[in-house]
N, C-alpha and C. Protein backbone atom coordinates (compact mmCIF):
# COMPACT_ATOMS: atom_id res chain seq x y z
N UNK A 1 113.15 117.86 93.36
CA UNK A 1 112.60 118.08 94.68
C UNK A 1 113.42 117.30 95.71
N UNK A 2 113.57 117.86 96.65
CA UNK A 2 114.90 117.26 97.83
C UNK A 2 113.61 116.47 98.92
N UNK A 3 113.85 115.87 99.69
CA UNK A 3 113.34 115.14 100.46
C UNK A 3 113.67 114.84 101.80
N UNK A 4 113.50 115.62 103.08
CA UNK A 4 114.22 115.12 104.19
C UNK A 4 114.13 113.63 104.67
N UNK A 5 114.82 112.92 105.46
CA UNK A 5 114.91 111.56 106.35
C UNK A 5 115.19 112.24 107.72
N UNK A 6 114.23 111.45 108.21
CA UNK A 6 114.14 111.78 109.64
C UNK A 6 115.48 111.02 110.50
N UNK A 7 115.60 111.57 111.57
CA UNK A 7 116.88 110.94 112.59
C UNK A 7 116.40 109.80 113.21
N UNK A 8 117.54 108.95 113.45
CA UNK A 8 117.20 107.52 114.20
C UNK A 8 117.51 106.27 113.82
N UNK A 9 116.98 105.12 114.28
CA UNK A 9 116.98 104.28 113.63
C UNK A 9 115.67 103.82 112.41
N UNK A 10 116.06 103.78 111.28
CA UNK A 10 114.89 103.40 110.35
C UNK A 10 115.53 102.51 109.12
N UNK A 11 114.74 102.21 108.31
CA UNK A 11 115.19 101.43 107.02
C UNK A 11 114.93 102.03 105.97
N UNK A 12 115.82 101.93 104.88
CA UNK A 12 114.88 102.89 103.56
C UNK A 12 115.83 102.37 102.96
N UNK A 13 116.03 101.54 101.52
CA UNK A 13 116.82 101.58 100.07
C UNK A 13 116.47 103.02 99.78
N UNK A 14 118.17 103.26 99.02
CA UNK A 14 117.84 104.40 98.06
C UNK A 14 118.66 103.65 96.73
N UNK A 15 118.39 104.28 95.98
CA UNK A 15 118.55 103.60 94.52
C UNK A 15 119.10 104.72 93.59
N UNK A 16 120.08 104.65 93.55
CA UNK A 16 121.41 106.39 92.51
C UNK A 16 120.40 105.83 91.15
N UNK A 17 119.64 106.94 90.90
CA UNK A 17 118.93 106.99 89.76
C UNK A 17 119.32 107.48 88.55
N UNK A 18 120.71 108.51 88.76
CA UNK A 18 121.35 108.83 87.43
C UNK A 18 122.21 108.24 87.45
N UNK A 19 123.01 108.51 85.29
CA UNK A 19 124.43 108.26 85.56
C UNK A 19 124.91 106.74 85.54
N UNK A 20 125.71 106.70 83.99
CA UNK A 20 126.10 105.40 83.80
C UNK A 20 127.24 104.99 84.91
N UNK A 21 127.36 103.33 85.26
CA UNK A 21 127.88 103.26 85.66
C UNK A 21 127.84 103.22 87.53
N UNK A 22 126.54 104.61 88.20
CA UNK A 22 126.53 104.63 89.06
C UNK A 22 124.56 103.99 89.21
N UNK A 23 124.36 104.57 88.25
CA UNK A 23 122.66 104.11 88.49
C UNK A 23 122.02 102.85 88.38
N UNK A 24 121.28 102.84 89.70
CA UNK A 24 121.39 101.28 90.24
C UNK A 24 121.90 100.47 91.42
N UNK A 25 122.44 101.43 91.76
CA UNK A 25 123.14 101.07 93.40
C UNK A 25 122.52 101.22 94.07
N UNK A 26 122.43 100.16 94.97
CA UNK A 26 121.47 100.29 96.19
C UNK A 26 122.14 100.09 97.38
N UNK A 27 121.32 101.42 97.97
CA UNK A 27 122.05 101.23 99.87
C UNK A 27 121.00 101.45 100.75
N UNK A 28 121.30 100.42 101.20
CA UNK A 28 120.26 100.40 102.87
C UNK A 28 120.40 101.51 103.76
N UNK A 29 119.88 102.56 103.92
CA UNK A 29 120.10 102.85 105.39
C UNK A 29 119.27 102.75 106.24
N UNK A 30 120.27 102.32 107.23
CA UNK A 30 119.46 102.02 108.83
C UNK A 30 119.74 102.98 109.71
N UNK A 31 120.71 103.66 109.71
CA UNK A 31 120.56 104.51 111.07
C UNK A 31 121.50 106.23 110.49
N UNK A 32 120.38 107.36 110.62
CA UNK A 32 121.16 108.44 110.58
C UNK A 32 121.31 109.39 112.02
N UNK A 33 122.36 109.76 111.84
CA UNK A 33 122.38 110.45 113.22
C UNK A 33 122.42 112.19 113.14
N UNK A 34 121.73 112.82 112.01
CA UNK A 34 121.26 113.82 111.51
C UNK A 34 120.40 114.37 110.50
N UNK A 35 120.24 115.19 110.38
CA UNK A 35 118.69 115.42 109.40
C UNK A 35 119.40 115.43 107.90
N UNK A 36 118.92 114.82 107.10
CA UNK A 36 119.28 114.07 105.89
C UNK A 36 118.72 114.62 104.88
N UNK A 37 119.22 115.31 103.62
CA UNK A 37 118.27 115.52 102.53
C UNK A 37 118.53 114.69 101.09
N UNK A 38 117.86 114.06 100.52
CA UNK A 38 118.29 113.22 99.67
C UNK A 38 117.68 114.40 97.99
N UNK A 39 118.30 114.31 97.07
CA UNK A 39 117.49 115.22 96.04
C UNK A 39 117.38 114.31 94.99
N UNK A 40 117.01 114.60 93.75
CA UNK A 40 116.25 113.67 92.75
C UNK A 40 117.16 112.93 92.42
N UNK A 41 118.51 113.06 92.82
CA UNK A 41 119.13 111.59 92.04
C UNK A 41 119.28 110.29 92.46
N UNK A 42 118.57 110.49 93.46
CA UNK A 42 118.01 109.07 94.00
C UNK A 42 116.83 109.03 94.27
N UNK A 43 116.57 107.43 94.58
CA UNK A 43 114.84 107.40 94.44
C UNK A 43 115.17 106.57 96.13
N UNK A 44 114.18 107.01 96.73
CA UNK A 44 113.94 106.59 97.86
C UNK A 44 112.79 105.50 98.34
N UNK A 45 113.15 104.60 98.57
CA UNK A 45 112.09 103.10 98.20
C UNK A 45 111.94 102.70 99.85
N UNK A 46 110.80 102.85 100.06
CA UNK A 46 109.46 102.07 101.49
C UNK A 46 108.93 100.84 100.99
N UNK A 47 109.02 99.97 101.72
CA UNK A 47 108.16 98.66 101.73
C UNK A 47 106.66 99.30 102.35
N UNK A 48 105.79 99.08 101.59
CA UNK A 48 104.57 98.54 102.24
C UNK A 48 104.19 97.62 103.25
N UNK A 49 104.40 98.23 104.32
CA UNK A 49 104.42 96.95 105.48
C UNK A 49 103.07 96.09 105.70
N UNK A 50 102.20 96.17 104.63
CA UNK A 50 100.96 95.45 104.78
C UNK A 50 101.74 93.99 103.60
N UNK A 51 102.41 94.27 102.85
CA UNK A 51 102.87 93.52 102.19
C UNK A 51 104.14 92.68 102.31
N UNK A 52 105.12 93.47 102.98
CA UNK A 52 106.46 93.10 102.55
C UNK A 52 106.95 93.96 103.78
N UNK A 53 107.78 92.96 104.65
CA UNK A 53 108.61 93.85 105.52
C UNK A 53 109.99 94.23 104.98
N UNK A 54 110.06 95.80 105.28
CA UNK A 54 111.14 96.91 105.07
C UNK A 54 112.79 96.08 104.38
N UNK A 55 113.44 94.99 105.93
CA UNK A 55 114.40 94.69 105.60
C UNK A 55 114.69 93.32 104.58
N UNK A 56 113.26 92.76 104.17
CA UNK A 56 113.36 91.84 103.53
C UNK A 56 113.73 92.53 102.04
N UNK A 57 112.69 93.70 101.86
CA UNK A 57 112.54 94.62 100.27
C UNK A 57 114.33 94.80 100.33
N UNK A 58 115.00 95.39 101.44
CA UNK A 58 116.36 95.68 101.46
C UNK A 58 116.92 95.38 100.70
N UNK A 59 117.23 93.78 101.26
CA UNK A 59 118.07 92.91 100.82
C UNK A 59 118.03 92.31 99.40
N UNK A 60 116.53 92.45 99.02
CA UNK A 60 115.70 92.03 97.56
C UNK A 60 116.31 93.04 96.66
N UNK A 61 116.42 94.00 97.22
CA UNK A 61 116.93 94.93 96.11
C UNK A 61 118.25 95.30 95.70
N UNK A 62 119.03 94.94 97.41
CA UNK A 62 120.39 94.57 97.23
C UNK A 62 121.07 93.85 95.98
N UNK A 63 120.16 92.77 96.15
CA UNK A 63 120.94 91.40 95.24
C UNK A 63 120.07 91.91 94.05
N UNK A 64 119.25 92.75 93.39
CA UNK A 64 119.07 92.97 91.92
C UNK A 64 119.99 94.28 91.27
N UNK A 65 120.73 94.98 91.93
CA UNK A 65 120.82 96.02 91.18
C UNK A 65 121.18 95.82 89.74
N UNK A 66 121.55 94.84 89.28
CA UNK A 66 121.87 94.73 87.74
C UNK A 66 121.21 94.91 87.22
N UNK A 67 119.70 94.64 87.29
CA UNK A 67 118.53 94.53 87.18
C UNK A 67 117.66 95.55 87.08
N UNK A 68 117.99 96.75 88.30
CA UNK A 68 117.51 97.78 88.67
C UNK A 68 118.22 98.48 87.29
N UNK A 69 119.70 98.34 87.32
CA UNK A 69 120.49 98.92 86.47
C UNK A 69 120.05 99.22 84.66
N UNK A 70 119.70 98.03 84.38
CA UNK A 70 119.03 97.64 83.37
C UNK A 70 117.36 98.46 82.73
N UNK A 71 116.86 98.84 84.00
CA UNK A 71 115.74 99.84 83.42
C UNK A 71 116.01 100.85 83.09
N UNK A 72 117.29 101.33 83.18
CA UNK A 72 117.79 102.72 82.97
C UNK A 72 117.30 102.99 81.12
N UNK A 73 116.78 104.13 81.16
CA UNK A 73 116.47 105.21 79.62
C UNK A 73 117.38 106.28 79.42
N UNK A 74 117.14 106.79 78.31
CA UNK A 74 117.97 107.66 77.69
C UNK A 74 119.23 107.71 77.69
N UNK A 75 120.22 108.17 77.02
CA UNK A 75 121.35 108.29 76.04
C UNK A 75 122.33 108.05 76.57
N UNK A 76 123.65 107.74 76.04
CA UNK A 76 125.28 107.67 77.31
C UNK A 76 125.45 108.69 77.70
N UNK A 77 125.48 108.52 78.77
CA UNK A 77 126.21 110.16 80.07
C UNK A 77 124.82 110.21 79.89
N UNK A 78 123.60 109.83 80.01
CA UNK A 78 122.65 110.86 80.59
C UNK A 78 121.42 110.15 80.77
N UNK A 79 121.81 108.22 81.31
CA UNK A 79 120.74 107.99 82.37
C UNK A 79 120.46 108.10 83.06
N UNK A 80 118.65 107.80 83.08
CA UNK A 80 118.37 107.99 84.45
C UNK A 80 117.15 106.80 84.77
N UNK A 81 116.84 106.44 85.68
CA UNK A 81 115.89 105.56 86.13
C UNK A 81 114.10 106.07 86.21
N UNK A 82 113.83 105.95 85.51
CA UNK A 82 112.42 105.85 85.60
C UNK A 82 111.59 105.09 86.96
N UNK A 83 111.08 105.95 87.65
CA UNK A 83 110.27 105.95 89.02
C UNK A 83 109.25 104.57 88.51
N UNK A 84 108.42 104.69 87.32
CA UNK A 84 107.29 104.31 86.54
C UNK A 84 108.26 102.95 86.56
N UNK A 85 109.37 102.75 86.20
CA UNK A 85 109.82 101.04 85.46
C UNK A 85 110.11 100.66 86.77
N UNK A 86 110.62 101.34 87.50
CA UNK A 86 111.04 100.52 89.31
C UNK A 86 109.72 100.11 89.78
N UNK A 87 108.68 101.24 89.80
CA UNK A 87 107.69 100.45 90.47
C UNK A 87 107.13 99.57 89.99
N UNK A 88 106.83 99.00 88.67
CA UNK A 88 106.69 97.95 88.14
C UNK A 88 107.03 96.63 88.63
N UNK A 89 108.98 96.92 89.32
CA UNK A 89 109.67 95.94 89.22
C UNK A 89 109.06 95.07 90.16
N UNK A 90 108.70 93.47 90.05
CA UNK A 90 107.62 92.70 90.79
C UNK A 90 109.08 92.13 92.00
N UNK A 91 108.45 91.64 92.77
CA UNK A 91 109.17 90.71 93.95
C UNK A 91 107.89 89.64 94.33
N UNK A 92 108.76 88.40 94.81
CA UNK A 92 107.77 86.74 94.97
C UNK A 92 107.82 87.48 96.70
N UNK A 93 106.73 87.97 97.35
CA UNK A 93 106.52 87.79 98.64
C UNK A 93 106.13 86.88 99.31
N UNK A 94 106.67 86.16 100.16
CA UNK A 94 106.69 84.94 101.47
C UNK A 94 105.09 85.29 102.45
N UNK A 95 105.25 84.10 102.67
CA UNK A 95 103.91 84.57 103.42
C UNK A 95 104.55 85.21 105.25
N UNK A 96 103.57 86.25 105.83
CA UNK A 96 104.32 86.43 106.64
C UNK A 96 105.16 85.74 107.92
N UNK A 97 104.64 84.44 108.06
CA UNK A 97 105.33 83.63 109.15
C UNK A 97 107.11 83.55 108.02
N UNK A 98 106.67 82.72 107.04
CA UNK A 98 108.45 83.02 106.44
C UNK A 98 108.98 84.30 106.56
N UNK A 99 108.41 85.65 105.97
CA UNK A 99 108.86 86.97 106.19
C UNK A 99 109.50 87.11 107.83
N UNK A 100 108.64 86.73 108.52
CA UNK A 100 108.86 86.86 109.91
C UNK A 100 110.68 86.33 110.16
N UNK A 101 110.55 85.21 110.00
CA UNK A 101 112.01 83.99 110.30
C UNK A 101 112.58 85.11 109.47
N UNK A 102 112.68 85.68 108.29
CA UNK A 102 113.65 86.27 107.39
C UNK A 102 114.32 87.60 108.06
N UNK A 103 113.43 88.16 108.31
CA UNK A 103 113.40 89.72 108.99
C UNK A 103 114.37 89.79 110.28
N UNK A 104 113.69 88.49 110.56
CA UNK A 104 114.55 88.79 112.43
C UNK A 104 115.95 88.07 111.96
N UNK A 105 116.52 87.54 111.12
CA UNK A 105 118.08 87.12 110.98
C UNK A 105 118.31 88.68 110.10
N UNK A 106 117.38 89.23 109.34
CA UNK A 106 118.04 90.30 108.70
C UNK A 106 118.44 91.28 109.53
N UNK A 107 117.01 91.55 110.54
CA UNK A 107 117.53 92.72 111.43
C UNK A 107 118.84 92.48 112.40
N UNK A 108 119.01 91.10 113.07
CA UNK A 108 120.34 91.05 113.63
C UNK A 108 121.16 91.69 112.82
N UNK A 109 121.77 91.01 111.67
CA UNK A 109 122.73 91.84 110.73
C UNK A 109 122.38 92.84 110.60
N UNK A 110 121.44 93.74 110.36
CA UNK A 110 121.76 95.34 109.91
C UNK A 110 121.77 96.33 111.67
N UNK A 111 121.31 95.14 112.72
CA UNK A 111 121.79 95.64 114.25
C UNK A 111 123.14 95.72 114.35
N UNK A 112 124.02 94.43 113.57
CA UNK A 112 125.22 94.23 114.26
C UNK A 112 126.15 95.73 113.14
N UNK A 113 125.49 95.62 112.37
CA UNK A 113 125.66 96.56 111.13
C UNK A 113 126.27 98.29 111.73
N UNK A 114 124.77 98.23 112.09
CA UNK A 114 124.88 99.88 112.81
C UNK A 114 125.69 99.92 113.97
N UNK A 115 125.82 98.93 114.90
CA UNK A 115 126.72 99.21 116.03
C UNK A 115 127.83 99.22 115.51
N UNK A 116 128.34 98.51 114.96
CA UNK A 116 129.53 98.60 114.41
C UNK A 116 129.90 99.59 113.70
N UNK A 117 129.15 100.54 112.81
CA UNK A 117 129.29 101.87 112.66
C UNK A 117 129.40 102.61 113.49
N UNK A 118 128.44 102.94 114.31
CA UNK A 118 128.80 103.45 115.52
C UNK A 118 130.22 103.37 117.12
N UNK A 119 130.67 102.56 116.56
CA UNK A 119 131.76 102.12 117.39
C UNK A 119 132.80 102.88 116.71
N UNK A 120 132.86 102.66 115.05
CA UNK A 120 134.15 102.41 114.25
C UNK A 120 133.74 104.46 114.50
N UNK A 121 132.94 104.92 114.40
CA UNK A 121 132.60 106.57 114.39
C UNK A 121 133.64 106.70 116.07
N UNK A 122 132.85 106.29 116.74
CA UNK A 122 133.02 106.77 118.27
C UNK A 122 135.04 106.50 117.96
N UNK A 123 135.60 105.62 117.63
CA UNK A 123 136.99 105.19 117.40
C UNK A 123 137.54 105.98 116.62
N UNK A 124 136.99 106.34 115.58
CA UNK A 124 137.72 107.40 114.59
C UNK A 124 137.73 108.82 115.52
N UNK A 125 136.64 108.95 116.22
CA UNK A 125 136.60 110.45 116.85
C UNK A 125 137.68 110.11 117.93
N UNK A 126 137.79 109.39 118.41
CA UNK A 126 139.05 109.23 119.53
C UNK A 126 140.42 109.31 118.95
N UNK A 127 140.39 108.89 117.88
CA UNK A 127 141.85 108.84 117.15
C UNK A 127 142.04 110.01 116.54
N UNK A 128 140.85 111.05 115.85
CA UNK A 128 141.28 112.14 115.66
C UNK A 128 141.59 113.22 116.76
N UNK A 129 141.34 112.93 118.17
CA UNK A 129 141.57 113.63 119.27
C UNK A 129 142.85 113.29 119.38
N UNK A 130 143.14 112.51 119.84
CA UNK A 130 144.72 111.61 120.07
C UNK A 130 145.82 111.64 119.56
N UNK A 131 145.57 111.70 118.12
CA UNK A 131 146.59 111.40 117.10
C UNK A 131 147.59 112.65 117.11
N UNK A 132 147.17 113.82 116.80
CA UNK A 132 147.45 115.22 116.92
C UNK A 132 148.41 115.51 118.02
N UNK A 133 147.79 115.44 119.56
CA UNK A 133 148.33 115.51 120.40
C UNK A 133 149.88 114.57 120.80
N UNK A 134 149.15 113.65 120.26
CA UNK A 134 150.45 112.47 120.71
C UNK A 134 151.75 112.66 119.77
N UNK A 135 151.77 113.24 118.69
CA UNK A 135 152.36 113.71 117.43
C UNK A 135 153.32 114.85 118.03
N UNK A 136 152.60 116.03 118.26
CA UNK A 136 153.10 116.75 118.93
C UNK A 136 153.99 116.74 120.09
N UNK A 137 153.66 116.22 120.87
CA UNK A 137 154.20 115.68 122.04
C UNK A 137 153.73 116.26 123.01
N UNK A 138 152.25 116.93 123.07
CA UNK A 138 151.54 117.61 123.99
C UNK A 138 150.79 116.27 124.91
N UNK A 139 150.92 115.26 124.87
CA UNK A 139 150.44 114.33 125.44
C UNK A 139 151.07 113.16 125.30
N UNK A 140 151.50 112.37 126.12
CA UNK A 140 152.33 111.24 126.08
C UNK A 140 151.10 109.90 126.55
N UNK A 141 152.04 108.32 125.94
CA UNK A 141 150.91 107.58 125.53
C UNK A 141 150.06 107.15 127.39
N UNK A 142 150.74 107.27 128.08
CA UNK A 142 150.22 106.89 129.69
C UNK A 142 148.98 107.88 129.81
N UNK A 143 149.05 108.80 129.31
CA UNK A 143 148.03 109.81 129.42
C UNK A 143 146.47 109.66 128.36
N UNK A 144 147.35 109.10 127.32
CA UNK A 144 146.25 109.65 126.24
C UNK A 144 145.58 107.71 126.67
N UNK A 145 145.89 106.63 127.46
CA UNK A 145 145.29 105.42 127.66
C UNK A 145 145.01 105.83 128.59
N UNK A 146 144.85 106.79 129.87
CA UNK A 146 143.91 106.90 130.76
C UNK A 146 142.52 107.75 130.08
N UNK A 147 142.98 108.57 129.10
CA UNK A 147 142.08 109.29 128.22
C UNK A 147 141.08 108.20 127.55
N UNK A 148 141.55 107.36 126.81
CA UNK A 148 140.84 105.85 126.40
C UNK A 148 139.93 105.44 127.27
N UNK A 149 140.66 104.97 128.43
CA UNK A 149 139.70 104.35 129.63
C UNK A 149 138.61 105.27 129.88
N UNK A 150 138.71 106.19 129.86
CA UNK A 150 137.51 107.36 130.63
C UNK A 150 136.53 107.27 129.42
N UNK A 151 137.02 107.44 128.18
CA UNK A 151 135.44 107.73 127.50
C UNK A 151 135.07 106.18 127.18
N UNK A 152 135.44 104.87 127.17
CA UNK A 152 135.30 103.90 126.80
C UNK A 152 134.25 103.07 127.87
C-alpha cells in the first residue's frame, strides 16, 4: 500500500524496511516541495506528540539504525523489517522541559538543514540555466552575472 506525504515543512523518519544491507536506514524528512508517495518498503514513523517530540524521535532513531537493522527477519536477499518488532523498539523519554531544550537546538539544525537545501536547489537550477549557455557562447560571463544579480 503506497502512502502520500503532504507538501511543506514537516518531520517524519522513514526507515528502508527491505533488503540486506539497505534495511535500517533512517532519514529525516523535513521539508518536501511536492506530493510524495512512499510504498511498503519503507515504514514511515510519527512521534506521538503527547509523548515524545517529532525531532527528538528523529535523531533517536538516527543514531540506532544498527539496531533498527538488527530486527530484520527472513532469509539473505530477502529481509524485511517487521512493523510489530519496530514498534516494540522502547526509547528513555525526557521529561518535557528537557525535550523542550532538545527540540529547539534540534530544530535549528534541521532549519539550517532545509535552507541549505533549498539554496544548494535554487544554485543548481541557476547553474543548469547558465552552464549551457555560457558553453555555447550564446551568453557571455558580464551577462550571465547580471543574470545572477537579478534572481539572487
Amino acid at each position: 500500500m503506497r502512502k502520500k506525504i503532504p507538501l511543506g515543512i514537516l518531520q517524519r523518519s522513514l526507515i528502508n524496511s527491505t533488503g540486506v544491507g539497505t534495511l535500517g536506514r533512517v532519514a529525516q524528512v523535513l521539508w518536501l516541495n511536492e506530493l510524495t508517495i512512499v510504498d511498503s518498503h519503507v515504514t514511515i514513523v510519527r512521534a506521538n506528540s503527547k509523548k515524545i517530540s517529532k525531532e527528538i524521535l528523529g535523531f533517536n532513531l538516527k543514531l540506532r539504525e544498527k539496531e533498527i537493522e538488527e530486527l530484520a527477519e527472513g532469509s539473505t536477499g530477502q529481509t524485511e523489517l517487521s512493523k510489530k518488532k519496530l514498534s516494540n523498539l522502547k526509547i528513555v523519554i525526557a521529561d518535557w522541559q528537557i525535550q523542550g531544550l532538545a527540540s529547539s537546538f534540534f530544530k535549528t539544525i534541521n532549519g539550517r538543514s532545509v535552507n541549505n537545501w533549498l539554496e544548494l536547489t535554487k544554485l543548481a537550477s541557476i547553474r543548469d540555466t547558465l552552464l549551457p549557455k555560457l558553453i555555447s557562447g550564446q551568453i557571455r560571463i558580464k551577462d550571465a552575472e547580471k543574470f545572477v544579480e537579478e534572481i539572487l
